[in-house]
Protein backbone atom coordinates (compact mmCIF):
# COMPACT_ATOMS: atom_id res chain seq x y z
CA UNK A 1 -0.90 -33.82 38.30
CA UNK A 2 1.76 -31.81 36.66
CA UNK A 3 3.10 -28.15 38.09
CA UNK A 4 2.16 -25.41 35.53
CA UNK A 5 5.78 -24.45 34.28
CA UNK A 6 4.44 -20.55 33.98
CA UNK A 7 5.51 -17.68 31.61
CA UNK A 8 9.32 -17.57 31.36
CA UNK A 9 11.50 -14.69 30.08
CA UNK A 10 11.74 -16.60 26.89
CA UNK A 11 8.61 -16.97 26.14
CA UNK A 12 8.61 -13.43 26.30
CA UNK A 13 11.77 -13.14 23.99
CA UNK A 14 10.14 -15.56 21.54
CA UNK A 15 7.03 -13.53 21.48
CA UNK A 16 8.64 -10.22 20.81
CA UNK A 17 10.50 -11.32 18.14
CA UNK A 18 8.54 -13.76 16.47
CA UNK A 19 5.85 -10.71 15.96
CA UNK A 20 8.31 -8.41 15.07
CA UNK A 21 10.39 -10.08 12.45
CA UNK A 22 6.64 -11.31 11.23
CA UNK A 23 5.84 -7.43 10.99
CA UNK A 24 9.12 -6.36 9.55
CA UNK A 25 9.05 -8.21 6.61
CA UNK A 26 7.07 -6.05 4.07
CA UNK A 27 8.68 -2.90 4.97
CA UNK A 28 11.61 -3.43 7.24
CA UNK A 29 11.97 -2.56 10.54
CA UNK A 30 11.21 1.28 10.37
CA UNK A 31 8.27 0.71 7.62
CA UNK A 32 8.14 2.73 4.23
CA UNK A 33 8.43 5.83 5.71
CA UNK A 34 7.17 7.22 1.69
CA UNK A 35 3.96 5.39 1.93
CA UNK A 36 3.35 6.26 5.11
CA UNK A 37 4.09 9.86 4.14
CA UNK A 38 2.51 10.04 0.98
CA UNK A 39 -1.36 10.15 2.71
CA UNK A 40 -3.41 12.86 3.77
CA UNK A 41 -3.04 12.75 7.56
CA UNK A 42 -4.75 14.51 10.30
CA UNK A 43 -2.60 17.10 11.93
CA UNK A 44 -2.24 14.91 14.99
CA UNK A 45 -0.77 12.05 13.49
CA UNK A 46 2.70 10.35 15.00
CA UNK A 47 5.71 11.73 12.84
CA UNK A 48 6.73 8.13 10.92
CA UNK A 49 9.98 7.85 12.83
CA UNK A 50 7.33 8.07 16.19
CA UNK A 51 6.22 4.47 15.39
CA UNK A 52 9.25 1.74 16.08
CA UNK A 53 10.37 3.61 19.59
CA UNK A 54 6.86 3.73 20.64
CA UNK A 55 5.50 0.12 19.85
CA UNK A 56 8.81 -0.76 20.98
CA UNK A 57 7.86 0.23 24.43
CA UNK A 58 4.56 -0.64 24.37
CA UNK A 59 5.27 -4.55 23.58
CA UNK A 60 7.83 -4.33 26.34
CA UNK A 61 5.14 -3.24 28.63
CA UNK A 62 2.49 -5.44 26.83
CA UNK A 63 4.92 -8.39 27.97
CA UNK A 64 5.57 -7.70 31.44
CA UNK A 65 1.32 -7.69 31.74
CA UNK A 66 0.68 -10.75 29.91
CA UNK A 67 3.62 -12.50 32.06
CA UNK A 68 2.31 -11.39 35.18
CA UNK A 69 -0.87 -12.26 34.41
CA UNK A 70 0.20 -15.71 32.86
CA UNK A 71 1.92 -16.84 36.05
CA UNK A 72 -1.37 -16.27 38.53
CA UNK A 73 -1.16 -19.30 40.40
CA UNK A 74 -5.55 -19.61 39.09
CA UNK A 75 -7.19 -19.79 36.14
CA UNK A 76 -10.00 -17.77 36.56
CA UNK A 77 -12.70 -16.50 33.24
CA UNK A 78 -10.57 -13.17 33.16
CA UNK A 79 -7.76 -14.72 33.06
CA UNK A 80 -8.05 -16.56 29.79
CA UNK A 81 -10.44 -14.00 28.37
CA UNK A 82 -6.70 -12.27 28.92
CA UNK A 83 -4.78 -14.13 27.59
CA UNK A 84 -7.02 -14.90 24.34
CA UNK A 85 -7.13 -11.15 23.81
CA UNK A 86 -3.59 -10.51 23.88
CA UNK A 87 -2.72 -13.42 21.59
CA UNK A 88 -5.47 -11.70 19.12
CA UNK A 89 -3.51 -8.58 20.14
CA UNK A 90 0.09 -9.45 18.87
CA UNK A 91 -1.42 -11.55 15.66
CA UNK A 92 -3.06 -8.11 14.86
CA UNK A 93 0.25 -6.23 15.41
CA UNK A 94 2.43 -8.62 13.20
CA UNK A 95 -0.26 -8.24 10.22
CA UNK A 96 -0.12 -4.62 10.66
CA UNK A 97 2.26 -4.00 8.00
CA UNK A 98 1.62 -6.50 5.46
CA UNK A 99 -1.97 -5.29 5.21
CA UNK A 100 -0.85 -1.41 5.16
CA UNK A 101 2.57 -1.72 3.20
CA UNK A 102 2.79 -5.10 1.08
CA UNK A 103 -1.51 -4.99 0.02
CA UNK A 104 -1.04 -1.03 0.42
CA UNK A 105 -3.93 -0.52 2.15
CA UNK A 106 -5.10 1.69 4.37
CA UNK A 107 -8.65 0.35 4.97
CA UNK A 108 -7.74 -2.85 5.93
CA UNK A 109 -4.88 -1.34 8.17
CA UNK A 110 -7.99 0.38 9.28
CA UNK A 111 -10.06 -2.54 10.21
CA UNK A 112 -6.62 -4.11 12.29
CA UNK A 113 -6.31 -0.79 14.08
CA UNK A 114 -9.71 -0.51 15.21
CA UNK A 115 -9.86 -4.79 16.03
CA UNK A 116 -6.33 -3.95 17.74
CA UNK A 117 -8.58 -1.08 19.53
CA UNK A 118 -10.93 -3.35 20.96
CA UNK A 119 -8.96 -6.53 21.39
CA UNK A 120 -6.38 -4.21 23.96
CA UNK A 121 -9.94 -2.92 25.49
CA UNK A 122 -11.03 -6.31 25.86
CA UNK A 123 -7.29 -7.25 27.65
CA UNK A 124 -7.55 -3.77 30.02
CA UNK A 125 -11.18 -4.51 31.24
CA UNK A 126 -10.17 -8.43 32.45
CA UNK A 127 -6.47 -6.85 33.24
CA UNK A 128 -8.05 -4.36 35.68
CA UNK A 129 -9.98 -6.97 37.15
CA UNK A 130 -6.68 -9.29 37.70
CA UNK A 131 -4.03 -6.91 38.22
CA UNK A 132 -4.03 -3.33 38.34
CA UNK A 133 0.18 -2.65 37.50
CA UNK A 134 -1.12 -4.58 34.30
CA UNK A 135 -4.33 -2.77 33.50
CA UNK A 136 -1.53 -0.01 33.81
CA UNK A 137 0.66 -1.31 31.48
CA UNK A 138 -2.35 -2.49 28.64
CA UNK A 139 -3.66 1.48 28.58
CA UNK A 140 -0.67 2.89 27.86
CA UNK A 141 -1.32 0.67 24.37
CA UNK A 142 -4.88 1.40 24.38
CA UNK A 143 -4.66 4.87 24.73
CA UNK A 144 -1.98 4.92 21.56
CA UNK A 145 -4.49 2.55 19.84
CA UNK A 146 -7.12 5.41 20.12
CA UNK A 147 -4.65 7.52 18.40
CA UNK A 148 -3.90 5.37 16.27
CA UNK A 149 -7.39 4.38 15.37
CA UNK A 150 -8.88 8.32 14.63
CA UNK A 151 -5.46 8.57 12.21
CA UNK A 152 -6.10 5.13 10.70
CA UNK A 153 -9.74 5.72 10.12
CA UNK A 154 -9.11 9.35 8.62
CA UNK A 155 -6.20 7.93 6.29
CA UNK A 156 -8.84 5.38 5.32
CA UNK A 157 -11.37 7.59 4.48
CA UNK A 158 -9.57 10.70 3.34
CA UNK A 159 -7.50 8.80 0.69
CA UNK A 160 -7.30 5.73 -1.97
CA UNK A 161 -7.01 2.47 -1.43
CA UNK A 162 -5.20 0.86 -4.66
CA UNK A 163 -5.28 -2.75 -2.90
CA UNK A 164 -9.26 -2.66 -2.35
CA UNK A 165 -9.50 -0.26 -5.22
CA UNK A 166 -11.41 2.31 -3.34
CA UNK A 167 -11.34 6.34 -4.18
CA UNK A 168 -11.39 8.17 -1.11
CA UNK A 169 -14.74 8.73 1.22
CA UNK A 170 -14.05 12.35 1.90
């Protein structure tokens, strides 16, 4: 039998970036901060310049969870229900901004908000099971998500959507 090798640093690293670059391609790193702009928004939504600091952070801390939960010496159910949600998690953050700046579309952005939503519920419920520094760490990103998700679903509803070619709900 072979000795698990565990979650490095790099792995980490590769994760981070990998998503990032992924997510940076249709708008660049700080998104188009005219699109963005150009909605009608709630009154609490995130200034645009609010967004790279903040998810910066909340990867960071997103990492050190999924590493410490990664090395447990066990595999237990929580564990890989864990680990499955935060690898839905980062897919759903790297597709972020191709569905809401390259398709220009704010319901689907909508629907990967909301999955986003659940998928970091999904990761805080097993994480606060497993390790409570982590549960920690995943709902400071859930409790953004619910921001995020009342702001996406409003944009959705309150305005067009020229990819889906949808007028506005409301």
């Amino acid at each position: 039998m072979t000795e698990r090798k565990g979650f490095r640093w790099w792995h980490a690293a590769l994760i981070l970036a990998g998503a990032n670059a992924i997510s940076a391609l249709p708008a660049g790193f700080g998104g188009d901060f005219v699109f963005y702009n150009s909605f009608r928004q709630p009154a609490i939504a995130p200034p645009d310049w609010a967004f790279a600091p903040v998810w910066l952070f909340l990867n960071v801390t997103s990492l050190v969870a999924l590493s410490r939960i990664a090395n447990f010496p066990e595999r237990s159910s929580a564990t890989t229900l864990f680990l499955w949600s935060e690898g839905v998690a980062w897919v759903l953050f790297a597709a972020f901004t191709t569905v809401y700046f390259l398709l220009h579309s704010p319901v689907l952005a909508a629907a990967d908000t909301v999955a986003g939503l659940l998928a970091g519920l999904v990761s805080l419920a097993c994480a606060f099971r497993l390790d409570r520094l982590s549960a920690g760490f995943i709902l400071l990103r859930v409790l953004w998500l619910v921001l995020a998700t009342y702001v996406s679903l409003f944009v959705a509803l309150s305005n067009a959507d020229p990819f889906l070619g949808i007028s506005a709900l409301w």
